[in-house]
N, C-alpha and C. Protein backbone atom coordinates (compact mmCIF):
# COMPACT_ATOMS: atom_id res chain seq x y z
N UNK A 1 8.02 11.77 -13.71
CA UNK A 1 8.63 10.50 -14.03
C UNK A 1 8.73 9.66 -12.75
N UNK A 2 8.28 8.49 -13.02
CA UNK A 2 8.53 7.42 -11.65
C UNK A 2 9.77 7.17 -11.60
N UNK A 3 10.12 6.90 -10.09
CA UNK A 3 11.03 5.98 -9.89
C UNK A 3 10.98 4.89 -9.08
N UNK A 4 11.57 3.70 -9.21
CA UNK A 4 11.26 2.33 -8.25
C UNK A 4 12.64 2.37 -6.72
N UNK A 5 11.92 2.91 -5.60
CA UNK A 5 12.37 2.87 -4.12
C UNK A 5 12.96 1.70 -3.82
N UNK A 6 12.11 0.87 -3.89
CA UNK A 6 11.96 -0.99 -3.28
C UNK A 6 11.33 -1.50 -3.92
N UNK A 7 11.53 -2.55 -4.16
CA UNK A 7 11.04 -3.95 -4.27
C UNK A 7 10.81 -4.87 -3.39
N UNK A 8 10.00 -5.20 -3.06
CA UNK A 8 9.05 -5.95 -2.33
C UNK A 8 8.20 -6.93 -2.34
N UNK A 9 8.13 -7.62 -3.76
CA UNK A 9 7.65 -8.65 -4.19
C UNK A 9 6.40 -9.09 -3.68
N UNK A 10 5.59 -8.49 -3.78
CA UNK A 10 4.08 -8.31 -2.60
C UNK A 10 3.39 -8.63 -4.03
N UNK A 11 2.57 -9.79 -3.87
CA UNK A 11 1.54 -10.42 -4.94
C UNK A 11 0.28 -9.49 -4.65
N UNK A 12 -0.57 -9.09 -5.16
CA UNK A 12 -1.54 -7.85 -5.28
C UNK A 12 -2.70 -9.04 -5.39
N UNK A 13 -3.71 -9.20 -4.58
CA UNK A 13 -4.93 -9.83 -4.19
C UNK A 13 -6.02 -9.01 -4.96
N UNK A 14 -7.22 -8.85 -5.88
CA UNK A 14 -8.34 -8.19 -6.45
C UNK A 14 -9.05 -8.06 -4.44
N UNK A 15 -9.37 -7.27 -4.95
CA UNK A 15 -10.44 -6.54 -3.92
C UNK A 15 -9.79 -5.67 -2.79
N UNK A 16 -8.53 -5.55 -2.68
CA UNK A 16 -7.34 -4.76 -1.93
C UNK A 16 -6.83 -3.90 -2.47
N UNK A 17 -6.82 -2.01 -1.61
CA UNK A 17 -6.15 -1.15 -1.78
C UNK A 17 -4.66 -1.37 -1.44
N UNK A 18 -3.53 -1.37 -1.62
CA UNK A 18 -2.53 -1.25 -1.38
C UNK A 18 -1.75 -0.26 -1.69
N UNK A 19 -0.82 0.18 -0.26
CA UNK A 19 -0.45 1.68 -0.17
C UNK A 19 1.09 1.92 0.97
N UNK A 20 1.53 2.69 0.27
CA UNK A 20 3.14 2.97 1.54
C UNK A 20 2.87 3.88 2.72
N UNK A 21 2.32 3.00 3.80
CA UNK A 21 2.02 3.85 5.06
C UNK A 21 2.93 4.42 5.51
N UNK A 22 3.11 5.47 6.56
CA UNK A 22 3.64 6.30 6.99
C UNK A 22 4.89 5.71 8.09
N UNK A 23 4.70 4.65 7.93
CA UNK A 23 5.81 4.36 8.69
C UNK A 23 6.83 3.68 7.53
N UNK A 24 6.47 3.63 6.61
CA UNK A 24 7.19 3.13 5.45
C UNK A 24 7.25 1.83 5.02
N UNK A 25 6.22 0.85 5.68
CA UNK A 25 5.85 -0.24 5.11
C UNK A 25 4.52 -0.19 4.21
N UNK A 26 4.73 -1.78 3.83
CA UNK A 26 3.64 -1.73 2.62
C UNK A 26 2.28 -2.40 3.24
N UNK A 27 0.89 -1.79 3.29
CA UNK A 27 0.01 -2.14 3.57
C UNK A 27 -1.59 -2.18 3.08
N UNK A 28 -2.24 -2.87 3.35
CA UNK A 28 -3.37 -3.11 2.49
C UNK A 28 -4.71 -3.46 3.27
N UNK A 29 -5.70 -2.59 2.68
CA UNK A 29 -7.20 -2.72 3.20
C UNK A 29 -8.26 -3.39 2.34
N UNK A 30 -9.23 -3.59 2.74
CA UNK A 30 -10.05 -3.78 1.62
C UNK A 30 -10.73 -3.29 0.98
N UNK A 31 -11.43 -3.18 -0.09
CA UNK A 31 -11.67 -1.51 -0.62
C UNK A 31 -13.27 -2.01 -0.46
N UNK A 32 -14.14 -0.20 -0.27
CA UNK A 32 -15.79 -0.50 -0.33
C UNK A 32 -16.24 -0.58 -1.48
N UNK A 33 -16.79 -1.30 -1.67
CA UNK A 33 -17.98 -1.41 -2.97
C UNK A 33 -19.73 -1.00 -2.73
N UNK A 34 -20.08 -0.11 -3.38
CA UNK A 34 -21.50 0.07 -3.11
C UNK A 34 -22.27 0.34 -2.07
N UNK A 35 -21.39 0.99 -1.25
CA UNK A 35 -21.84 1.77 0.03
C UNK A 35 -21.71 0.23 1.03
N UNK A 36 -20.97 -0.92 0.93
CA UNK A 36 -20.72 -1.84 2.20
C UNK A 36 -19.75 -1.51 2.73
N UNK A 37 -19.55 -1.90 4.11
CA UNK A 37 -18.91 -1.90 4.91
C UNK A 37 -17.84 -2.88 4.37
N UNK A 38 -16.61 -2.48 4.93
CA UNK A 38 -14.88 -2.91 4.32
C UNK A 38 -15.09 -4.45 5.86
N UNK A 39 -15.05 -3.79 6.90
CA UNK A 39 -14.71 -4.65 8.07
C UNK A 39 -13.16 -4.90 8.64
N UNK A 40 -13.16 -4.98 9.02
CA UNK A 40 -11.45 -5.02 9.70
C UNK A 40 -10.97 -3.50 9.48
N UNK A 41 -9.25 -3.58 10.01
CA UNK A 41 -8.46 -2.60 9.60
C UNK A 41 -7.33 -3.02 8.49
N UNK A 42 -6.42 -1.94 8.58
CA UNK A 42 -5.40 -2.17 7.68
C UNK A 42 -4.64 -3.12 7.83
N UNK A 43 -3.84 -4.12 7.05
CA UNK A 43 -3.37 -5.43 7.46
C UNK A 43 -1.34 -4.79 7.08
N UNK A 44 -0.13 -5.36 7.58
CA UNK A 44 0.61 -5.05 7.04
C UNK A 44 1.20 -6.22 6.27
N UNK A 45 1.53 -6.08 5.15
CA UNK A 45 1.74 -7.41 3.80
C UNK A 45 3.40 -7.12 4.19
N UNK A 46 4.09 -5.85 4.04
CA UNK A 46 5.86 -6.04 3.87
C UNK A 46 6.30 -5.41 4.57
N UNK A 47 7.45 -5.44 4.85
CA UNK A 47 8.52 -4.53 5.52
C UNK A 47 9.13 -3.98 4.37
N UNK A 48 8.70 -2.48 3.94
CA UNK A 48 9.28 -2.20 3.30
C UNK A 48 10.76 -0.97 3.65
N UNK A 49 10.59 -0.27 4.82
CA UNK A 49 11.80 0.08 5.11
C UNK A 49 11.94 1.32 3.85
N UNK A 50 11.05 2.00 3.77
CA UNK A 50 11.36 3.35 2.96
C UNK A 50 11.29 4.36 3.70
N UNK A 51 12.11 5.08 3.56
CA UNK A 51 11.69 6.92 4.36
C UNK A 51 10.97 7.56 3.35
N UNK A 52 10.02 7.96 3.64
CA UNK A 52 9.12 9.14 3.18
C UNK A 52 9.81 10.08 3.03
N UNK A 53 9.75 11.08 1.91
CA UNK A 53 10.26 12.14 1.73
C UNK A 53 8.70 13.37 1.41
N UNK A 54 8.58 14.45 2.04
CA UNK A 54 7.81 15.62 1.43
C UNK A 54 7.90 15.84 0.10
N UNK A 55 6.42 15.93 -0.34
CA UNK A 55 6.36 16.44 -1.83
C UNK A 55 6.65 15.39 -3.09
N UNK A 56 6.32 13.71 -2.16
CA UNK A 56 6.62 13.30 -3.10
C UNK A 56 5.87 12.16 -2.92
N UNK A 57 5.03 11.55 -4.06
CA UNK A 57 3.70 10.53 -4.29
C UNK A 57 3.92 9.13 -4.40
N UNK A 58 4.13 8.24 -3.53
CA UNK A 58 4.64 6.61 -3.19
C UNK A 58 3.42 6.22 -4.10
N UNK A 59 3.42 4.87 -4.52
CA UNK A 59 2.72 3.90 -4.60
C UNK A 59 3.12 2.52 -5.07
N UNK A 60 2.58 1.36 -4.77
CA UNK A 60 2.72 0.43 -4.93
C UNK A 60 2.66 -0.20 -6.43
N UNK A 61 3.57 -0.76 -7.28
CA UNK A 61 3.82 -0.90 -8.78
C UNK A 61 2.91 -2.73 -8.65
N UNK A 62 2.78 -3.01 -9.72
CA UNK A 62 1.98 -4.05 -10.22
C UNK A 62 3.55 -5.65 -10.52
């Protein structure tokens, strides 16, 4: 069963992975299509201010 951590109000762009990095903000790459190259690195979109806990699967809600 999910549960919602934060809210963060982060508008979701098509062509971007978005994901709760390890430092506990919210961040986003661009995803490959068809064996191209992405280009750049990871960008950070929020301060999200979560602690990570072990054994347990973050992701970003719609």
């Amino acid at each position: 069963m999910a549960e919602k951590v934060e809210k963060t109000g982060v508008t979701k762009e098509a062509g971007y992975l978005y994901y709760l990095g390890k430092d506990g903000h919210v961040w986003r790459t661009k995803m490959a299509r068809g064996g191209k190259k992405t280009g750049g690195g990871p960008e950070k979109v929020a301060d999200a201010g979560v602690t990570r806990e072990d054994k347990f699967l973050y992701y970003i809600d719609k």
